[in-house]
Protein backbone atom coordinates (compact mmCIF):
# COMPACT_ATOMS: atom_id res chain seq x y z
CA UNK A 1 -198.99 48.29 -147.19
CA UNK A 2 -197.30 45.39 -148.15
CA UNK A 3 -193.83 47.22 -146.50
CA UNK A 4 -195.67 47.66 -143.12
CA UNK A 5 -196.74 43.69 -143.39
CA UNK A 6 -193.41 42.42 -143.43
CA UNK A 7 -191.89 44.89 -140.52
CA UNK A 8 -194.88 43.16 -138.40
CA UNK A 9 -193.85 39.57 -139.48
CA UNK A 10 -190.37 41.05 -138.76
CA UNK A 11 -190.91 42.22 -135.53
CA UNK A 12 -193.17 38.96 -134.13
CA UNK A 13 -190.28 36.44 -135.50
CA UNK A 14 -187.90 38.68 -133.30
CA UNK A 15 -190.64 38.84 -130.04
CA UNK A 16 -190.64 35.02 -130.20
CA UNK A 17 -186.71 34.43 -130.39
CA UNK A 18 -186.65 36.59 -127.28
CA UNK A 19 -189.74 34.54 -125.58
CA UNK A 20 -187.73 31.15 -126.17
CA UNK A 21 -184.23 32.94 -125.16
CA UNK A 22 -186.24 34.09 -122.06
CA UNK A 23 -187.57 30.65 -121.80
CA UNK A 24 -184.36 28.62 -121.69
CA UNK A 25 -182.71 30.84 -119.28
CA UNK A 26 -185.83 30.90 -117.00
CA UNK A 27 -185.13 26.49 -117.43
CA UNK A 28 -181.58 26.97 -116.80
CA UNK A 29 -181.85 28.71 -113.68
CA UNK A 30 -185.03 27.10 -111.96
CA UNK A 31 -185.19 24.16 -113.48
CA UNK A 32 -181.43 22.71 -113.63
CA UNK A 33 -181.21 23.30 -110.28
CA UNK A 34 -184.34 21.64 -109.32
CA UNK A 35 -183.23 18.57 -111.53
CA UNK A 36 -179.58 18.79 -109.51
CA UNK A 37 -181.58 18.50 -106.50
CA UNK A 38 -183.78 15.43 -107.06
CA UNK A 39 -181.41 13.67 -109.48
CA UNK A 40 -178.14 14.19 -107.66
CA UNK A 41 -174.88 15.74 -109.24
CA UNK A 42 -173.40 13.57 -111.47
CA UNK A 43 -169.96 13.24 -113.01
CA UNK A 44 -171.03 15.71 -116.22
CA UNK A 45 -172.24 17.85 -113.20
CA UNK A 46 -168.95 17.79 -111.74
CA UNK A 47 -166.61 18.38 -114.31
CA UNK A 48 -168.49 21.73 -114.75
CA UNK A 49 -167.71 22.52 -111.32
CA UNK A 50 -165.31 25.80 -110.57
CA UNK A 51 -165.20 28.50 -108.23
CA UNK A 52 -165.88 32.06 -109.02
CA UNK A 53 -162.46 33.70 -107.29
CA UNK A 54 -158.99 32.78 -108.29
CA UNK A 55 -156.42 31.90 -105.74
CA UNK A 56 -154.33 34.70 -103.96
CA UNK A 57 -151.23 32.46 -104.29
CA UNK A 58 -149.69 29.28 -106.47
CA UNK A 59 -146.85 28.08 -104.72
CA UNK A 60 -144.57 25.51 -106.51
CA UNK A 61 -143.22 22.48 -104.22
CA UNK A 62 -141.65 20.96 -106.79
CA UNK A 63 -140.04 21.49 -110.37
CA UNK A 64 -142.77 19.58 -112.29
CA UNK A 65 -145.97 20.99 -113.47
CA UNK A 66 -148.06 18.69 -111.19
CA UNK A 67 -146.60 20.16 -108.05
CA UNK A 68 -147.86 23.01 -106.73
CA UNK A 69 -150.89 24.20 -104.85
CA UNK A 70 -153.16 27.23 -104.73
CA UNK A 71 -153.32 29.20 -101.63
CA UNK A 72 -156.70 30.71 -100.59
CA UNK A 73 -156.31 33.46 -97.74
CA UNK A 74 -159.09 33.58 -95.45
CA UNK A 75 -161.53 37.28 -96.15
CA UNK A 76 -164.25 36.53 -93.03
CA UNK A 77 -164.90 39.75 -91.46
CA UNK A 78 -163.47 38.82 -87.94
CA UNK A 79 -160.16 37.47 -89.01
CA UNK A 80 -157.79 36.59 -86.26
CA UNK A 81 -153.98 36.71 -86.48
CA UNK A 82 -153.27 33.47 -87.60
CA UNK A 83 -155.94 31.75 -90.15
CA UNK A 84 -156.81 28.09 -89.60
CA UNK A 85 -156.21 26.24 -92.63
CA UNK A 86 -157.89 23.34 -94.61
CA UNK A 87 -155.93 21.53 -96.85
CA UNK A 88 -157.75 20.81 -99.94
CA UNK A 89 -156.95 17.57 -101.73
CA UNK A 90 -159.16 16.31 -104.94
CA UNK A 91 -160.27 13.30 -106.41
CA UNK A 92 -160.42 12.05 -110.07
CA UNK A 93 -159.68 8.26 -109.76
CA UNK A 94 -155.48 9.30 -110.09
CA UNK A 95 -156.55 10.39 -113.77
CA UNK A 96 -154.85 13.84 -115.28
CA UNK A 97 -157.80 13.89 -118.00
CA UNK A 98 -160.33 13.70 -114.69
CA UNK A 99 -158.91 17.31 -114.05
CA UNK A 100 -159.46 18.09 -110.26
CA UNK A 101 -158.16 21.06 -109.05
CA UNK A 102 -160.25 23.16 -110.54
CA UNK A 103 -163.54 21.51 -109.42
CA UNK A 104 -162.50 22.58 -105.19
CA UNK A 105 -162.58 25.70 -106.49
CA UNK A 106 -166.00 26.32 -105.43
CA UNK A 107 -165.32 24.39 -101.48
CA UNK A 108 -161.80 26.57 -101.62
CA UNK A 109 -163.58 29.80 -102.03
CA UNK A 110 -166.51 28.90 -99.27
CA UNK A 111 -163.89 28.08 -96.63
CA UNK A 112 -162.12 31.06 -97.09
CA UNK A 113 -165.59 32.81 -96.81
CA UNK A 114 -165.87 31.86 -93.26
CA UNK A 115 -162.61 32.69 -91.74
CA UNK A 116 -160.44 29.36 -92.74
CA UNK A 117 -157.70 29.41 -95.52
CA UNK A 118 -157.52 26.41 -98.01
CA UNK A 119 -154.34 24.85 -99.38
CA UNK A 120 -155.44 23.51 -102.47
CA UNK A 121 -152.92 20.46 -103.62
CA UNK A 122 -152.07 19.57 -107.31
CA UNK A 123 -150.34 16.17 -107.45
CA UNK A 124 -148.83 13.84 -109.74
CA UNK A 125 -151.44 10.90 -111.39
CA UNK A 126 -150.69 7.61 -112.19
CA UNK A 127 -151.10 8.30 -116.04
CA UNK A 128 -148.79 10.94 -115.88
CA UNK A 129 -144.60 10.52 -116.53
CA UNK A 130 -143.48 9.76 -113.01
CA UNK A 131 -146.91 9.44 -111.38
CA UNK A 132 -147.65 6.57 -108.80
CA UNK A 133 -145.59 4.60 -106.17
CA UNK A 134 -143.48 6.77 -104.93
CA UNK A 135 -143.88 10.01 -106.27
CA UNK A 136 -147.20 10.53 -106.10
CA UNK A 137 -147.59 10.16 -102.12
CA UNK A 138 -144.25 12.00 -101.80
CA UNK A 139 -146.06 14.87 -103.26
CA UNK A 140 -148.17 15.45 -100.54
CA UNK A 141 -146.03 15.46 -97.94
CA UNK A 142 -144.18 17.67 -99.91
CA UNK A 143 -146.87 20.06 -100.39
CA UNK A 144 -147.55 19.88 -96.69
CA UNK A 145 -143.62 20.80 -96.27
CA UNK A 146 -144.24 24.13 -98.65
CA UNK A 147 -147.08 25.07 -96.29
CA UNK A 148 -145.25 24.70 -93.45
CA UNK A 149 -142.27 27.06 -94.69
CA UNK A 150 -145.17 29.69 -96.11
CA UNK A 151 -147.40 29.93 -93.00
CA UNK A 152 -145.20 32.68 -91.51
CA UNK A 153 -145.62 34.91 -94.64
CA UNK A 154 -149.08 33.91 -95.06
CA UNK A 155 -150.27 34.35 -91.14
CA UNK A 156 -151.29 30.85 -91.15
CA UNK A 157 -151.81 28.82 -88.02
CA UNK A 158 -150.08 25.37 -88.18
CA UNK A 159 -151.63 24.39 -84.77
CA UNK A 160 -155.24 24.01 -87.01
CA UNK A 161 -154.95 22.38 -89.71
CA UNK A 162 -157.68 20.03 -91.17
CA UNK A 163 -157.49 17.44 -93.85
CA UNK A 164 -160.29 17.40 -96.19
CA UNK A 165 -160.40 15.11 -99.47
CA UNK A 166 -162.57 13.99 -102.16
CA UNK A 167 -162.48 10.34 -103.47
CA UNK A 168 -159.54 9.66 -103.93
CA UNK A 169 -158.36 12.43 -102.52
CA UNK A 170 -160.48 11.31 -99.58
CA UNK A 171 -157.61 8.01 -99.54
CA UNK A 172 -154.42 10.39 -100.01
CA UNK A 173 -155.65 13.04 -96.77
CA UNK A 174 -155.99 9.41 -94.87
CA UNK A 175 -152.93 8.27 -96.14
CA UNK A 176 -151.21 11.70 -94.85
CA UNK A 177 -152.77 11.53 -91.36
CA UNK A 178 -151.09 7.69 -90.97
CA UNK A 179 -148.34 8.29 -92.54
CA UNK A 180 -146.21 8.29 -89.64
CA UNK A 181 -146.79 4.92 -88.73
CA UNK A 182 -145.62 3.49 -91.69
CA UNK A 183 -142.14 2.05 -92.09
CA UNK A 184 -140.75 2.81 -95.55
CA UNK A 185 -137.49 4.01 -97.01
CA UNK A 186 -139.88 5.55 -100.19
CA UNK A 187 -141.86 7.58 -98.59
CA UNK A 188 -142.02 10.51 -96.47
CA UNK A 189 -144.81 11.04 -93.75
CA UNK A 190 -146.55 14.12 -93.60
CA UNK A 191 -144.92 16.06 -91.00
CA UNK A 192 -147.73 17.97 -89.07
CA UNK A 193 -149.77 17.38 -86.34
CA UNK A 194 -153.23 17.38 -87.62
CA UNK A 195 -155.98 18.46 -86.00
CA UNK A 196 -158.46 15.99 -88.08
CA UNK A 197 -159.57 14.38 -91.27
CA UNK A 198 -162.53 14.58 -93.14
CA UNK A 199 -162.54 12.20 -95.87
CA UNK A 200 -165.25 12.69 -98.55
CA UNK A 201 -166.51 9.52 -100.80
CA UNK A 202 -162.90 8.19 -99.57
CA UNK A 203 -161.86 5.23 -100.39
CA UNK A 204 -159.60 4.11 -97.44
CA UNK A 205 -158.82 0.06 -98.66
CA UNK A 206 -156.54 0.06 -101.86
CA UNK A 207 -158.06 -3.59 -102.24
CA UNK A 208 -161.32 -1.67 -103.37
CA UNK A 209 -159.45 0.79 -105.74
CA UNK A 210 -159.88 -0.86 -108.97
CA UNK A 211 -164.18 -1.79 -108.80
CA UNK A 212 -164.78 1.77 -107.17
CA UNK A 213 -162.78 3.72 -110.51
CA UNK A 214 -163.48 0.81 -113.04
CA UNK A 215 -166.33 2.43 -114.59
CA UNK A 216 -164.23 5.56 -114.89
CA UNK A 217 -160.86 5.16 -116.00
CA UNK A 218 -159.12 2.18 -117.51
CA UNK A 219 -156.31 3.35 -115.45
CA UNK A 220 -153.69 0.32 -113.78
CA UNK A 221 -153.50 0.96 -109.99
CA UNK A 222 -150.76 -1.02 -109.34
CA UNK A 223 -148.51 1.53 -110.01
CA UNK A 224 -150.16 2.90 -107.06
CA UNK A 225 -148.83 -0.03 -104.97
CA UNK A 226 -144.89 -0.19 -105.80
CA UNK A 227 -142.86 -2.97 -106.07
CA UNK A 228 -142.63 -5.80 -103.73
CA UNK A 229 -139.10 -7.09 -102.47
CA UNK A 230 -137.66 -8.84 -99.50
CA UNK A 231 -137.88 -5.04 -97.59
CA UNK A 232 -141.04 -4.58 -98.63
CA UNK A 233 -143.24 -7.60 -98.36
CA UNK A 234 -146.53 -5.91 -97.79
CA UNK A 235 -147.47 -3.00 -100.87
CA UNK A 236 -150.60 -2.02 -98.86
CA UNK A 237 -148.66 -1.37 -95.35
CA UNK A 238 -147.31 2.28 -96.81
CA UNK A 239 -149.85 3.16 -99.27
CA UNK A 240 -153.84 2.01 -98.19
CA UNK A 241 -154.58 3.82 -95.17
CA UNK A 242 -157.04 0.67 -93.87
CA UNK A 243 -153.86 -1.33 -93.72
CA UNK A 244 -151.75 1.48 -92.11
CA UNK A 245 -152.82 1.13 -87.93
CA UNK A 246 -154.40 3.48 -86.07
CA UNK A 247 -154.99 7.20 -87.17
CA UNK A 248 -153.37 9.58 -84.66
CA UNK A 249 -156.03 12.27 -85.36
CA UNK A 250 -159.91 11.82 -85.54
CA UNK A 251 -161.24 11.01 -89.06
CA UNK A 252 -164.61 11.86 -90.24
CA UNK A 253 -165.91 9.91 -93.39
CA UNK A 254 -168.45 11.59 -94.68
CA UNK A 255 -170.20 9.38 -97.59
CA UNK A 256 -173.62 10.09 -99.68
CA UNK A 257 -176.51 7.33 -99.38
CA UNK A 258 -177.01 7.51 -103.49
CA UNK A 259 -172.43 7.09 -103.76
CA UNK A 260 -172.03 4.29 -106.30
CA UNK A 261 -168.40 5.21 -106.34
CA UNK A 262 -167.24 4.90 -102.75
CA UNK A 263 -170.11 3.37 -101.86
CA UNK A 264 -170.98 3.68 -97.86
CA UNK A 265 -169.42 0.20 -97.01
CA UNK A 266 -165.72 1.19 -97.51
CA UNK A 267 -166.20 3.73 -95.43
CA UNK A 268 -168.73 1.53 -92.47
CA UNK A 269 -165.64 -1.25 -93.00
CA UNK A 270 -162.54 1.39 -91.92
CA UNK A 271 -164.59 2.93 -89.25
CA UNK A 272 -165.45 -0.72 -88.01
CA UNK A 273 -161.85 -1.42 -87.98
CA UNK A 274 -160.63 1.56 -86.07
CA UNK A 275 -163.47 2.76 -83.79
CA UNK A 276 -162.21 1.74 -80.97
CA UNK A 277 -159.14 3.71 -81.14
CA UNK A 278 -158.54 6.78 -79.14
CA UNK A 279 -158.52 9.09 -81.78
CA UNK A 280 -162.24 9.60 -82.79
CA UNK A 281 -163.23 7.71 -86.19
CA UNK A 282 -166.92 8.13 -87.26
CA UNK A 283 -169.03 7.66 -90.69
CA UNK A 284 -172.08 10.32 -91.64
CA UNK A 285 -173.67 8.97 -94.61
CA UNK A 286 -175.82 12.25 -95.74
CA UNK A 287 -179.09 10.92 -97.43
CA UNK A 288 -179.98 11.66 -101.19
CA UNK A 289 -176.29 12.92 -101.72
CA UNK A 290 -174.33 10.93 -104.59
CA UNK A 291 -170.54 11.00 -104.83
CA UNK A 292 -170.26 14.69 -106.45
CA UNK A 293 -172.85 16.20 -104.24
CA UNK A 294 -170.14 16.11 -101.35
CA UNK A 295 -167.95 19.00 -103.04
CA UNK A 296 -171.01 20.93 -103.93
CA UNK A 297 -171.69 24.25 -101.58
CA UNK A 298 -175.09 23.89 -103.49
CA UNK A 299 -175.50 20.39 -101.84
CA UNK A 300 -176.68 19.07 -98.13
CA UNK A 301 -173.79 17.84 -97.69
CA UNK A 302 -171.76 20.94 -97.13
CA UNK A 303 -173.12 22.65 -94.13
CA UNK A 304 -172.30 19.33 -92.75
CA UNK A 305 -169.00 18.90 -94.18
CA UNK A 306 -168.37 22.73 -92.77
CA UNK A 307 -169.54 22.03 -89.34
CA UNK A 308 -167.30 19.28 -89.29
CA UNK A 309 -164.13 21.33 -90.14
CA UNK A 310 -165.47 23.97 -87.91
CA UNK A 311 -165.47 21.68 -84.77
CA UNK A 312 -161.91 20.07 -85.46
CA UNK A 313 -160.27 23.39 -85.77
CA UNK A 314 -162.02 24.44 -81.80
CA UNK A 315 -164.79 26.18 -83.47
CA UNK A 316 -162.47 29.07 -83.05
CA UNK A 317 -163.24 29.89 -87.22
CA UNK A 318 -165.64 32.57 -87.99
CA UNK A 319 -168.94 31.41 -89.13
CA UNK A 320 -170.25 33.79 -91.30
């Protein structure tokens, strides 16, 4: 009797740890999500972020282990011969420990769901040996040099290509699209004709760099800037993209309404400045969305952020 007592206390402790088990995943799969929702993603959210596929290529533009980038081939079900291609560029207030990379993961993966292949760049940071002024703008350009000798073998169309970054990532695809109308004898422009930027949470105006990544990192952006000499009187004129004229390509900045990072006014002030241009320069502020939400496929922002890509590249990339 006493034998069959204890196999029924047994077998109710076990029915409970199940219950709660069942409990806590039932939370963390209708609840978290809710929470994401009316909270916004946040930077804990963030660094969780990662996409489910891994890239079909890593291609190395440089000797260092900061220069590379991950090639995502486009798998839509009506594929044309070339792909249209996004390159990806992440944020992480120019701080290794920020990661990056790994967080467009998930965006990488949804382009290349609906017919557009992703270049996803790796760069040098300014707390990293030979990160900032020069090197680390020279890496994009360079990584925009190794796609343009790997479209060929990749069936990549060069004629659509789309900028897209994140933060400030967001400032580095702005600062590729004006590169070429920047004197320096540092730096090398990006050599491609764009067809358009979309900057997300950017943050175009170097002279807002250190509030907007303050509460971040404790990181110096100066290095960012470069020397001054009797050549180079002006730091900003090759490296803040508000400084650098007139974009040759139209630039979306797309900016959430709850973004304490980049908050919407650096954005508003750039596309005051250069509105009037003939290349098309617009702000969407998307309500409710904080600075992470805008590389979240889970977010409002992305069918937004993907109908924006989709109508620089012609619309001519399968929706799916």
């Amino acid at each position: 009797m006493l034998l069959t007592v204890k196999r029924k206390t047994t077998l109710v402790k076990t029915y409970r740890q199940i219950a709660v088990a069942m409990l806590l995943t039932l939370f963390q799969y209708v609840f978290s999500p809710l929470a994401l929702a009316f909270n916004g993603m946040q930077l804990a959210d963030y660094m969780k972020l990662k996409g489910s596929r891994e890239p079909d290529a890593v291609l190395h533009y440089g000797k260092e282990s900061s220069q590379y980038a991950q090639l995502f081939l486009a798998h839509a079900e009506k594929k044309t011969a070339l792909s249209p291609v996004v390159i990806l560029i992440h944020g992480g207030c120019w701080d290794k420990s920020a990661q990056g990379i790994p967080q467009m993961g998930e965006l990488a993966e949804a382009f290349s769901q609906h017919g557009i292949a992703v270049w996803n760049v790796e760069y040098h940071r300014i707390n990293e040996e030979g990160g900032g002024y020069p090197k680390t703008y020279n890496d994009i350009s360079s990584a925009i040099d190794m796609l343009k000798q790997s479209a060929q073998q990749y069936s990549l169309d060069l004629s659509r290509v789309v900028l897209v970054g994140h933060s400030v990532g967001g400032h580095l695809v702005q600062w590729a699209a004006a590169s070429n109308n920047m004197k320096s004898e540092y730096l090398q422009p990006a050599n491609l004709a764009f067809k358009g930027v979309v900057a997300l949470g950017s943050l175009p105006n170097m002279e807002n760099m250190q509030q907007a990544c303050s509460n971040l990192t404790e990181t110096d952006y100066q290095n960012l800037l470069g020397m001054v000499n009797h050549q180079r009187k002006d730091p900003y004129s090759d490296t803040s993209p508000y400084h650098m004229g007139s974009p040759k390509t139209p630039v979306t900045l797309l900016n959430g309404a709850r973004d304490t990072i980049s908050i919407p006014d650096y954005a508003n002030e750039y596309t005051e400045k250069y509105n009037q241009h003939p290349s098309e320069v617009k702000t969407i502020i998307v309500p409710g969305a904080t600075h992470y939400d805008l590389v979240s496929t889970r977010s409002s922002a992305w069918p937004i952020l993907l109908n924006e890509v989709r109508v620089l590249l012609g619309k001519q990339a399968e929706a799916q």
